[in-house]
Protein backbone atom coordinates (compact mmCIF):
# COMPACT_ATOMS: atom_id res chain seq x y z
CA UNK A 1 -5.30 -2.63 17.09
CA UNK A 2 -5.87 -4.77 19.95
CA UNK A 3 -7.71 -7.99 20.98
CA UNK A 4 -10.65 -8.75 23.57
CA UNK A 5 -12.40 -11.72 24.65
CA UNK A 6 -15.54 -11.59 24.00
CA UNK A 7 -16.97 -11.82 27.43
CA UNK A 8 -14.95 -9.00 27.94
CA UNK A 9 -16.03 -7.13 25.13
CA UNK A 10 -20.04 -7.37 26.25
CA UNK A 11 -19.26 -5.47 29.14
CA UNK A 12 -16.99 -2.73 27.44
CA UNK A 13 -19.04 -2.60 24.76
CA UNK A 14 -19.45 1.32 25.31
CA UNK A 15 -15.66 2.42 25.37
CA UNK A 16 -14.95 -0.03 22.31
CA UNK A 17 -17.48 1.86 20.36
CA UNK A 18 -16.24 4.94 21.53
CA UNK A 19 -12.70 3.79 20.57
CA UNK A 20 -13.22 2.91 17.03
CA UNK A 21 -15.14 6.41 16.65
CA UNK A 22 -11.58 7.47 17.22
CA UNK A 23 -9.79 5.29 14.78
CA UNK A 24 -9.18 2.06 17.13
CA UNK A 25 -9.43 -0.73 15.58
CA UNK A 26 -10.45 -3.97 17.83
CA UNK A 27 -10.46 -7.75 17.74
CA UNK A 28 -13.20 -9.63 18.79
CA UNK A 29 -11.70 -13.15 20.23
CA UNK A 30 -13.72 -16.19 21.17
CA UNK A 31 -11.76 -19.41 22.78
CA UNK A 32 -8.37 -17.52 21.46
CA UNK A 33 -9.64 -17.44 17.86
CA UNK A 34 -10.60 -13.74 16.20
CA UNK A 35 -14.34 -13.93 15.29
CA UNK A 36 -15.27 -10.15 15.05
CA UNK A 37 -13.62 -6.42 14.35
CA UNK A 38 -15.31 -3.15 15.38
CA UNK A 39 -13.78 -0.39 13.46
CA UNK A 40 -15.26 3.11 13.34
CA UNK A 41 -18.14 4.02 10.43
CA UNK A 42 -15.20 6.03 8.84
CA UNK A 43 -12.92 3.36 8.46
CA UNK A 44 -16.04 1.03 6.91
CA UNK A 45 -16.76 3.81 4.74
CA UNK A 46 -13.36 3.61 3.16
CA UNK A 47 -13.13 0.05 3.25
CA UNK A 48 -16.60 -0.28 1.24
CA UNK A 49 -14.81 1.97 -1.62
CA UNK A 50 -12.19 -0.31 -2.06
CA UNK A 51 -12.99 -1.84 -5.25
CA UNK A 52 -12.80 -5.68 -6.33
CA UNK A 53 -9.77 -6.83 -8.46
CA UNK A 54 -12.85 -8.33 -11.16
CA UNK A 55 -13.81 -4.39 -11.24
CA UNK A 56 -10.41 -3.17 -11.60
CA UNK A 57 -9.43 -5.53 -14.45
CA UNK A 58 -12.64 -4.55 -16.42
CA UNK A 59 -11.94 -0.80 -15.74
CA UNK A 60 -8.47 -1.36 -17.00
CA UNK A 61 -7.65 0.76 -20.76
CA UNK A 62 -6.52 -2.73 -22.26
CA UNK A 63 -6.56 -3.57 -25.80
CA UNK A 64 -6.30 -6.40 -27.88
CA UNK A 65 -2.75 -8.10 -27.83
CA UNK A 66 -1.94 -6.99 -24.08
CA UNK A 67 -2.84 -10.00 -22.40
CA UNK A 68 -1.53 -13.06 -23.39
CA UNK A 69 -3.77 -16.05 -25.12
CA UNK A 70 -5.22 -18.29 -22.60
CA UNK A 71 -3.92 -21.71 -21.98
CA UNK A 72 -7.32 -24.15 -23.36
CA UNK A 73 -5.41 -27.09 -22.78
CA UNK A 74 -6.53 -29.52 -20.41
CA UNK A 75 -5.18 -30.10 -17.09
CA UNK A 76 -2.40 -32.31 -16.05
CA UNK A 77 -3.03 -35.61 -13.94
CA UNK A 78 -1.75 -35.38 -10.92
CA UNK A 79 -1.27 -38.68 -8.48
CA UNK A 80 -3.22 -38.14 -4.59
């Protein structure tokens, strides 16, 4: 993985395309802060089948008694 300026990346837009169509991963930079990735459509593709943690805790074989009670009580005060 490597980093580009954005100016930089306009005119190399072609061979950073190319690059993530082979696995490269790039940042996008704009005034030294990351604002963009290109990654190749495989790479998206697995990312996109990545499920949530929400998902995996309600596909999880859990029965009543495995998870402890929930705390109801209210918060604590706390000085700012």
């Amino acid at each position: 993985m490597h980093e580009v300026q954005l100016r930089d990346a306009k005119t190399r837009l072609s061979a950073l395309v190319e690059g993530a169509a082979h696995g490269e991963t790039t940042i996008i930079t704009r005034y030294g802060k990351p604002r963009a990735v290109i990654l190749g459509i495989d790479e998206w593709n697995r990312l996109c089948q990545v499920p949530s943690f929400g998902r995996l805790l309600l596909s999880a074989p859990l029965e009543d008694g495995d998870l402890p009670p929930r705390d109801m009580s209210p918060p604590r005060d706390a000085a700012l």
